[in-house]
C-alpha atoms as a PDB file:
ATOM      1  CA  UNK A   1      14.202 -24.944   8.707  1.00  0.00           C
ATOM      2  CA  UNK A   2      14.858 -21.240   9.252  1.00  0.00           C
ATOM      3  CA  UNK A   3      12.484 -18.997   6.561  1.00  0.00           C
ATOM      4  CA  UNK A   4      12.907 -15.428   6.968  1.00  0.00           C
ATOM      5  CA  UNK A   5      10.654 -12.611   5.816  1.00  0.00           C
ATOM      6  CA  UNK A   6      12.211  -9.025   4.555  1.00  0.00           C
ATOM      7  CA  UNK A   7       9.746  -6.700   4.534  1.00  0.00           C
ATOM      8  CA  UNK A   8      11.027  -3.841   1.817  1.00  0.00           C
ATOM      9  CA  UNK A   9       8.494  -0.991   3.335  1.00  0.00           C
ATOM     10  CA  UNK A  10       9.438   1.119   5.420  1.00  0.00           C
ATOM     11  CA  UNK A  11       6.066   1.813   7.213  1.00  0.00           C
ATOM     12  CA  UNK A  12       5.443  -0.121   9.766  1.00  0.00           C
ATOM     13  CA  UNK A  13       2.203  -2.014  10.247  1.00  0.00           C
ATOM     14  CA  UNK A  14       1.452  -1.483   6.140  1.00  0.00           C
ATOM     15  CA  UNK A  15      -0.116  -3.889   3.056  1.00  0.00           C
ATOM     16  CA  UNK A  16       3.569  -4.943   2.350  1.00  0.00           C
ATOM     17  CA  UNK A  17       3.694  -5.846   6.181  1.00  0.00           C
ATOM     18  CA  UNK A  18       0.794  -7.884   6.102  1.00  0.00           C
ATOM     19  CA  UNK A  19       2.317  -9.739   3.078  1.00  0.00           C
ATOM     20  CA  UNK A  20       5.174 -10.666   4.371  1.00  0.00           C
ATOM     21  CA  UNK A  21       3.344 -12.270   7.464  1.00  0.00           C
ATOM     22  CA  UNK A  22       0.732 -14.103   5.642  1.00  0.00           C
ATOM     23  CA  UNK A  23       3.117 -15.838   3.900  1.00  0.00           C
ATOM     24  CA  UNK A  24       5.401 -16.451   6.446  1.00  0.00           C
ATOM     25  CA  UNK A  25       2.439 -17.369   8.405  1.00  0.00           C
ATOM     26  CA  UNK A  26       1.524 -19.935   5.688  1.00  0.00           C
ATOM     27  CA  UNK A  27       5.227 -21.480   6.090  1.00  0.00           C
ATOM     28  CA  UNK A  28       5.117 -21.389   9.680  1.00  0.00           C
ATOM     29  CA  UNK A  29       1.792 -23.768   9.460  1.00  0.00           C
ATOM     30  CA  UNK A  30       3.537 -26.093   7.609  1.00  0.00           C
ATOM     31  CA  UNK A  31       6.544 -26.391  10.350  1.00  0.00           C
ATOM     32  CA  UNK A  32       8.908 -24.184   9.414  1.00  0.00           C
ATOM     33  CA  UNK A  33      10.829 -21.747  11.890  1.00  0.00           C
ATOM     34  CA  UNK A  34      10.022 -18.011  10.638  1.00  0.00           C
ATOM     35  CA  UNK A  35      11.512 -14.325  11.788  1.00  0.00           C
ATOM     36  CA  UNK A  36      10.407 -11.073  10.371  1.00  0.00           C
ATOM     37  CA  UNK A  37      12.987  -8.838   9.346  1.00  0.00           C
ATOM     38  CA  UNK A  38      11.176  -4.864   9.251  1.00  0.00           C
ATOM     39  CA  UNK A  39      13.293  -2.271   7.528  1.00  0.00           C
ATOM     40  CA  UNK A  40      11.944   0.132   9.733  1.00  0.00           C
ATOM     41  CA  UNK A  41      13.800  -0.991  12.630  1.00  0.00           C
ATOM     42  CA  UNK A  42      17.358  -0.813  10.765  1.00  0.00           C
ATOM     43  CA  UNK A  43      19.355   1.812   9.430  1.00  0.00           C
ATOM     44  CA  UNK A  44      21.408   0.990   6.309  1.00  0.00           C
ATOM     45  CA  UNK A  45      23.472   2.990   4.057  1.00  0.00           C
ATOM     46  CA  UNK A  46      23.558   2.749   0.337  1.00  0.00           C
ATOM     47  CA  UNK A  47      26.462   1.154  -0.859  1.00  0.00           C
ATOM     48  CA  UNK A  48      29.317   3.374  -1.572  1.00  0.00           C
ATOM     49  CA  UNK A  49      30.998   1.223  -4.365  1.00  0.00           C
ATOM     50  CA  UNK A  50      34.318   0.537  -2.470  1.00  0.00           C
ATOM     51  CA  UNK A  51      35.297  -2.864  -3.617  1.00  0.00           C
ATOM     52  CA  UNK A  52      35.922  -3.552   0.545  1.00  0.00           C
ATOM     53  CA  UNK A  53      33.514  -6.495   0.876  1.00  0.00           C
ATOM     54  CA  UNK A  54      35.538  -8.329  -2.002  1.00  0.00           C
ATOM     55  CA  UNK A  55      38.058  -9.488   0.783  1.00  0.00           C
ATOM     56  CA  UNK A  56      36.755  -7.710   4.387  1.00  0.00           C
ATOM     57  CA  UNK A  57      34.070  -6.309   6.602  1.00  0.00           C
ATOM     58  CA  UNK A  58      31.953  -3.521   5.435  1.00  0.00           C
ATOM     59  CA  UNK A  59      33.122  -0.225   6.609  1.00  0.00           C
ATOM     60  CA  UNK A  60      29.673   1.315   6.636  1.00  0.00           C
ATOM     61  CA  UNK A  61      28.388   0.945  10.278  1.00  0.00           C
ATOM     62  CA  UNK A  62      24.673   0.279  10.240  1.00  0.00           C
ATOM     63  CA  UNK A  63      22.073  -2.478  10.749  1.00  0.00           C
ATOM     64  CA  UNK A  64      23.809  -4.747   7.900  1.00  0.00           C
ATOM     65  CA  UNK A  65      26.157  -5.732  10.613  1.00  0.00           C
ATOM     66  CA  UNK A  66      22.700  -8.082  12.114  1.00  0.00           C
ATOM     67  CA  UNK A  67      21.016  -8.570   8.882  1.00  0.00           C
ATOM     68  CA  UNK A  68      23.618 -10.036   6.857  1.00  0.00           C
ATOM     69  CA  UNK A  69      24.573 -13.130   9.278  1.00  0.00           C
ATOM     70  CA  UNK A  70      20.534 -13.445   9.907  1.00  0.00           C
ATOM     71  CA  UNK A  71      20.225 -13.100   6.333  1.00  0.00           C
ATOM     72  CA  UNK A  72      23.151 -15.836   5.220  1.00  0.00           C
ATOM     73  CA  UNK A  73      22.041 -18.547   8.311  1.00  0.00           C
ATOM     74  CA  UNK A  74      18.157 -18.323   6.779  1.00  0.00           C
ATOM     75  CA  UNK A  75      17.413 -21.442   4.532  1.00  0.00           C
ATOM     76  CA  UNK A  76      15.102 -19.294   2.626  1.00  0.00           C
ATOM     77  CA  UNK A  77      13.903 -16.194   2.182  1.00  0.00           C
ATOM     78  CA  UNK A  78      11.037 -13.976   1.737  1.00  0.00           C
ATOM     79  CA  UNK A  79      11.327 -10.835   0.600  1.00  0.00           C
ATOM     80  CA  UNK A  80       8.149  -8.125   0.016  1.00  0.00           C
ATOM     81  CA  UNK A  81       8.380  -4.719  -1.625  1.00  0.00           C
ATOM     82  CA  UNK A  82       5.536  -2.026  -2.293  1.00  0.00           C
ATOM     83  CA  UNK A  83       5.832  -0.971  -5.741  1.00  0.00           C
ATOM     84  CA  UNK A  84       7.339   2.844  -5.672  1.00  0.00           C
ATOM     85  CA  UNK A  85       6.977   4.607  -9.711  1.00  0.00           C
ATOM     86  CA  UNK A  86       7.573   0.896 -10.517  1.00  0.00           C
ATOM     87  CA  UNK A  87       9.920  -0.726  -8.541  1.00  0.00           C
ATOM     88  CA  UNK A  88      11.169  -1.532  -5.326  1.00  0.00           C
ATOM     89  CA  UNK A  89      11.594   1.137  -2.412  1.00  0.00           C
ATOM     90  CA  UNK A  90      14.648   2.615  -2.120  1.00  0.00           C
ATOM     91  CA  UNK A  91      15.225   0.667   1.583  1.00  0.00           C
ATOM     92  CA  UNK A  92      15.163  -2.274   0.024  1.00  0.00           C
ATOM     93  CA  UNK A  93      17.252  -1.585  -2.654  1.00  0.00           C
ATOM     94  CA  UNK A  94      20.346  -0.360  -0.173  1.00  0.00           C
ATOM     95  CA  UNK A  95      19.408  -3.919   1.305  1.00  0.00           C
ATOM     96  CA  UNK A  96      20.110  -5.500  -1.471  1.00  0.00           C
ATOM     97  CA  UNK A  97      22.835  -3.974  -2.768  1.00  0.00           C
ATOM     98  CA  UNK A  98      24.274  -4.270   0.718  1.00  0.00           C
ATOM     99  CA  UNK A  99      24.222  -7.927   0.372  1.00  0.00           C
ATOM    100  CA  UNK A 100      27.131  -7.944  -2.017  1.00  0.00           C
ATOM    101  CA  UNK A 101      29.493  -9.976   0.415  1.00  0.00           C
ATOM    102  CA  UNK A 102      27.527 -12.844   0.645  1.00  0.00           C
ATOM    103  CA  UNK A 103      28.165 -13.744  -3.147  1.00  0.00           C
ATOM    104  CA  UNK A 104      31.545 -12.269  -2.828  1.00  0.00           C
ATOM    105  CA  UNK A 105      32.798 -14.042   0.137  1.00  0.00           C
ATOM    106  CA  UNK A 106      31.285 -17.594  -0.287  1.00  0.00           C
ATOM    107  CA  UNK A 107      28.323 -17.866  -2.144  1.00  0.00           C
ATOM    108  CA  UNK A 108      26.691 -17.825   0.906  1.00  0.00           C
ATOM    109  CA  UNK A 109      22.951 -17.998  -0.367  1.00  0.00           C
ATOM    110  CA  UNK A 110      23.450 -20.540  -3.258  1.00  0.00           C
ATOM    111  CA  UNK A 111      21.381 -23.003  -3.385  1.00  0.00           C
ATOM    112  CA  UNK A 112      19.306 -21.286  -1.195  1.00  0.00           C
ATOM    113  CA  UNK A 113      15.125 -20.910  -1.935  1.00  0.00           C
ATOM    114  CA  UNK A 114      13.864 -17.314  -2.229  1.00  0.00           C
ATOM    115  CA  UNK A 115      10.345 -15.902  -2.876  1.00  0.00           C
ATOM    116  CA  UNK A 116       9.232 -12.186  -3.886  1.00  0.00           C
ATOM    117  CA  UNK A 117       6.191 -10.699  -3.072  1.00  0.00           C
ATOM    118  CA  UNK A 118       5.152  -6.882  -5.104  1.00  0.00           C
ATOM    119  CA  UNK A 119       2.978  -5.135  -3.351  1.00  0.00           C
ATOM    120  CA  UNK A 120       1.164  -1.796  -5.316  1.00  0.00           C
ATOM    121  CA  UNK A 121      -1.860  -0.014  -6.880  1.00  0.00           C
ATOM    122  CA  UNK A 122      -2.063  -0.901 -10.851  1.00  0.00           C
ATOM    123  CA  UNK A 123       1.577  -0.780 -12.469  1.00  0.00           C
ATOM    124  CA  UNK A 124       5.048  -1.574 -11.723  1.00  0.00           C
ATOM    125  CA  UNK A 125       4.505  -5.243  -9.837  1.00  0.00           C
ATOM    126  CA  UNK A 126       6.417  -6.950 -12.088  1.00  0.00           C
ATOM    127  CA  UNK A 127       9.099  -4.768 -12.267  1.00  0.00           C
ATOM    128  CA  UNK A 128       9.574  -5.559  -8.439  1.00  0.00           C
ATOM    129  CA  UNK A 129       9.464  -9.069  -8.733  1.00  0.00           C
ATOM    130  CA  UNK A 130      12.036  -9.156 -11.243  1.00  0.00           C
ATOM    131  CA  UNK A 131      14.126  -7.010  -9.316  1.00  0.00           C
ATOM    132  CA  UNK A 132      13.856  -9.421  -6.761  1.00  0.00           C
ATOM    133  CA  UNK A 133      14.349 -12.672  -8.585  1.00  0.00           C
ATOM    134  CA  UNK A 134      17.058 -11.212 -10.270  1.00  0.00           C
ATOM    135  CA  UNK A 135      18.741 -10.290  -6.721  1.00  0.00           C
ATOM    136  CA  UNK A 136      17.846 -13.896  -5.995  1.00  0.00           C
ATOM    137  CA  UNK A 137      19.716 -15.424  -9.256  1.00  0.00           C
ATOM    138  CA  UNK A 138      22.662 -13.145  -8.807  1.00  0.00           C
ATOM    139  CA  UNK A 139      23.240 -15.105  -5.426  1.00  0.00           C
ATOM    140  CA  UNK A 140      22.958 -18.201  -6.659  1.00  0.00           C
ATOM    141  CA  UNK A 141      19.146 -18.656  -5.332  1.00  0.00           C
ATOM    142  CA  UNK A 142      16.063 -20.760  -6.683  1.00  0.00           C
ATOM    143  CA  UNK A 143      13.111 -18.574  -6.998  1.00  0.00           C
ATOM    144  CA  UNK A 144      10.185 -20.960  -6.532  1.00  0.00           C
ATOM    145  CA  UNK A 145       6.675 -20.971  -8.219  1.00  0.00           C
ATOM    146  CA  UNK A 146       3.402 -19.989  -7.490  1.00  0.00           C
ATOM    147  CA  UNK A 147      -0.009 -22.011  -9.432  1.00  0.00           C
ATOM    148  CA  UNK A 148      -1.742 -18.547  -9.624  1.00  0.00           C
ATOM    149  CA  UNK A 149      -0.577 -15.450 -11.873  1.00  0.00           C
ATOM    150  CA  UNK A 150       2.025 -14.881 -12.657  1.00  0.00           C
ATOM    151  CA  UNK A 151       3.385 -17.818 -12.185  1.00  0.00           C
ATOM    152  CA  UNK A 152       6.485 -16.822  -9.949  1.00  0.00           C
ATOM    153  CA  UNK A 153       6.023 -14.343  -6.924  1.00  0.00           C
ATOM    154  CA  UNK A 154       2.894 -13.042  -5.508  1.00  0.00           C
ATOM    155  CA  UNK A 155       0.991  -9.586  -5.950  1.00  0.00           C
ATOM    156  CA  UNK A 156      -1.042  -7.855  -4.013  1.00  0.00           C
ATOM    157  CA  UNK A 157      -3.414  -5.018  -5.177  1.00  0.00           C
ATOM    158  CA  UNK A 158      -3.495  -2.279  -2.748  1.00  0.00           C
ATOM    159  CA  UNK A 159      -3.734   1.622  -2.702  1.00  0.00           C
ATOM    160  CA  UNK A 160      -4.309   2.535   0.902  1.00  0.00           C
ATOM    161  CA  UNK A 161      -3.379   1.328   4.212  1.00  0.00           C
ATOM    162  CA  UNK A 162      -5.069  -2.176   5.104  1.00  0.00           C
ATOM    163  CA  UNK A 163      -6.273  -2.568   1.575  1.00  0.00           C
ATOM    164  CA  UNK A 164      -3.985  -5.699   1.042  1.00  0.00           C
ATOM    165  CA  UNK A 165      -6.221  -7.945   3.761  1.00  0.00           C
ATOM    166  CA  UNK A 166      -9.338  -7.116   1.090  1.00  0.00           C
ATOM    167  CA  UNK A 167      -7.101  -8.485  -1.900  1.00  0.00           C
ATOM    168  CA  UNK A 168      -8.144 -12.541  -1.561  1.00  0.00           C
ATOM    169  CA  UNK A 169      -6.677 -13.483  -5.068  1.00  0.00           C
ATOM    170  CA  UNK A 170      -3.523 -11.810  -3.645  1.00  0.00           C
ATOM    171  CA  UNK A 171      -3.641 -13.299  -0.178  1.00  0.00           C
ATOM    172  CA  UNK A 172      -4.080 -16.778  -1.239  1.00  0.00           C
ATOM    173  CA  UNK A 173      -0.571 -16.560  -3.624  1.00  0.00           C
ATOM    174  CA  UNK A 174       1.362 -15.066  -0.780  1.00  0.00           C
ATOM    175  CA  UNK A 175      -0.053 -18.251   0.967  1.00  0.00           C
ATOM    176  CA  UNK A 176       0.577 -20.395  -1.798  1.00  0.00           C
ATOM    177  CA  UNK A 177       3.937 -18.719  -1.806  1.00  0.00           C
ATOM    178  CA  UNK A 178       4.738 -19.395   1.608  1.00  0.00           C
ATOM    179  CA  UNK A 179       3.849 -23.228   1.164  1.00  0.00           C
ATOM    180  CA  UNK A 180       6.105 -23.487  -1.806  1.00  0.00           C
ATOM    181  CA  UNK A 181       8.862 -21.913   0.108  1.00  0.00           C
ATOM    182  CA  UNK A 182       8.633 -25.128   2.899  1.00  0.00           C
ATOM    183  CA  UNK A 183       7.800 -27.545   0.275  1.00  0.00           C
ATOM    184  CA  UNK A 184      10.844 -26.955  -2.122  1.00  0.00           C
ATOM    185  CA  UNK A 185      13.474 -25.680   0.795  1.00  0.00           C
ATOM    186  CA  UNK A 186      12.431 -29.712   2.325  1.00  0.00           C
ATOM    187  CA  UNK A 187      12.765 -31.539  -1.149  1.00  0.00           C
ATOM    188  CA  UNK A 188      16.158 -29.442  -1.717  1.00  0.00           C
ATOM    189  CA  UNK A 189      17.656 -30.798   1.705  1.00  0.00           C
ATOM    190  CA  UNK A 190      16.340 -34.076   0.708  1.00  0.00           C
ATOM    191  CA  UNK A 191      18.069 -34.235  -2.461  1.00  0.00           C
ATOM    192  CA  UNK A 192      21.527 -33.376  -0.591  1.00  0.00           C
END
């Protein structure tokens, strides 16, 4: 089983960073095979609207061409976002957006399990999970549940750098998160 992590920040080394890992760590304890994805180390475009990925091959010529076949092989996914005025970063939202052609040609992540992870100072945490879980139902995904608040996705409390290792309530749901990522991807191949 192939669980990949997306971090959405594009700092290296940061809270949302440390997120990502724990709960990939979490998964990777429990057996499953995990890769990192860092937007840092990718360059991608916004989308430009074109309508090209209906039928062909992006013409934008940027990291998407690795992330999208790493992205549509994965058997679930991660995906972490520091909260910016709100909602997700801008990164991850060209990430996203960019991952049109894998509904379009396919449905290449239905079916698939998906877990979001906010990552932020007071407000706007929920805002990012539901813009992930909503990324995650317009594929075709299961978004899978956590027993702490809120219930579905993990949040971490953090204002400055390394503050997100001090947040235990929000460590042990990206853990729990992780867990339920391996449990539910395993009883979904079972059921096939």
């Amino acid at each position: 089983m192939k669980v990949l992590g997306i971090v959405g920040s594009l700092r290296k080394g940061g809270n949302t960073e440390f997120a990502v890992q724990s709960a990939l760590k979490s998964a990777q304890d429990l057996g499953a095979d995990v890769e990192e994805i860092c937007l840092t180390d990718y360059k991608i475009y916004p989308c430009d609207g074109c309508g090209k990925c209906k039928t062909a091959v992006c013409h934008l010529d940027d990291g998407m061409k690795k992330l999208l076949p790493k992205i549509a092989e994965a058997d679930a996914l991660i995906i972490g976002s520091p909260v910016y005025y709100g909602g997700i970063s801008g990164g991850l939202k060209c990430l996203l957006d960019r991952c049109r052609p894998l509904k379009l040609q396919g449905n290449q992540l239905s079916g698939k399990i998906g877990g979001a992870i906010a990552v932020g100072k007071v407000w706007g945490h929920a805002n990012v999970i539901d813009t992930i879980l909503h990324f995650f139902g317009s594929q075709g995904m299961i978004a899978v549940p956590i027993k702490s608040n809120p219930g579905i996705g993990a949040q971490i409390i953090a204002t400055k750098y390394g503050d997100a290792e001090k947040d235990i309530n929000g460590i042990k749901a990206v853990q729990e998160l992780g867990k339920q990522i391996v449990e539910n991807t395993i009883r979904l191949k079972e059921d096939k």
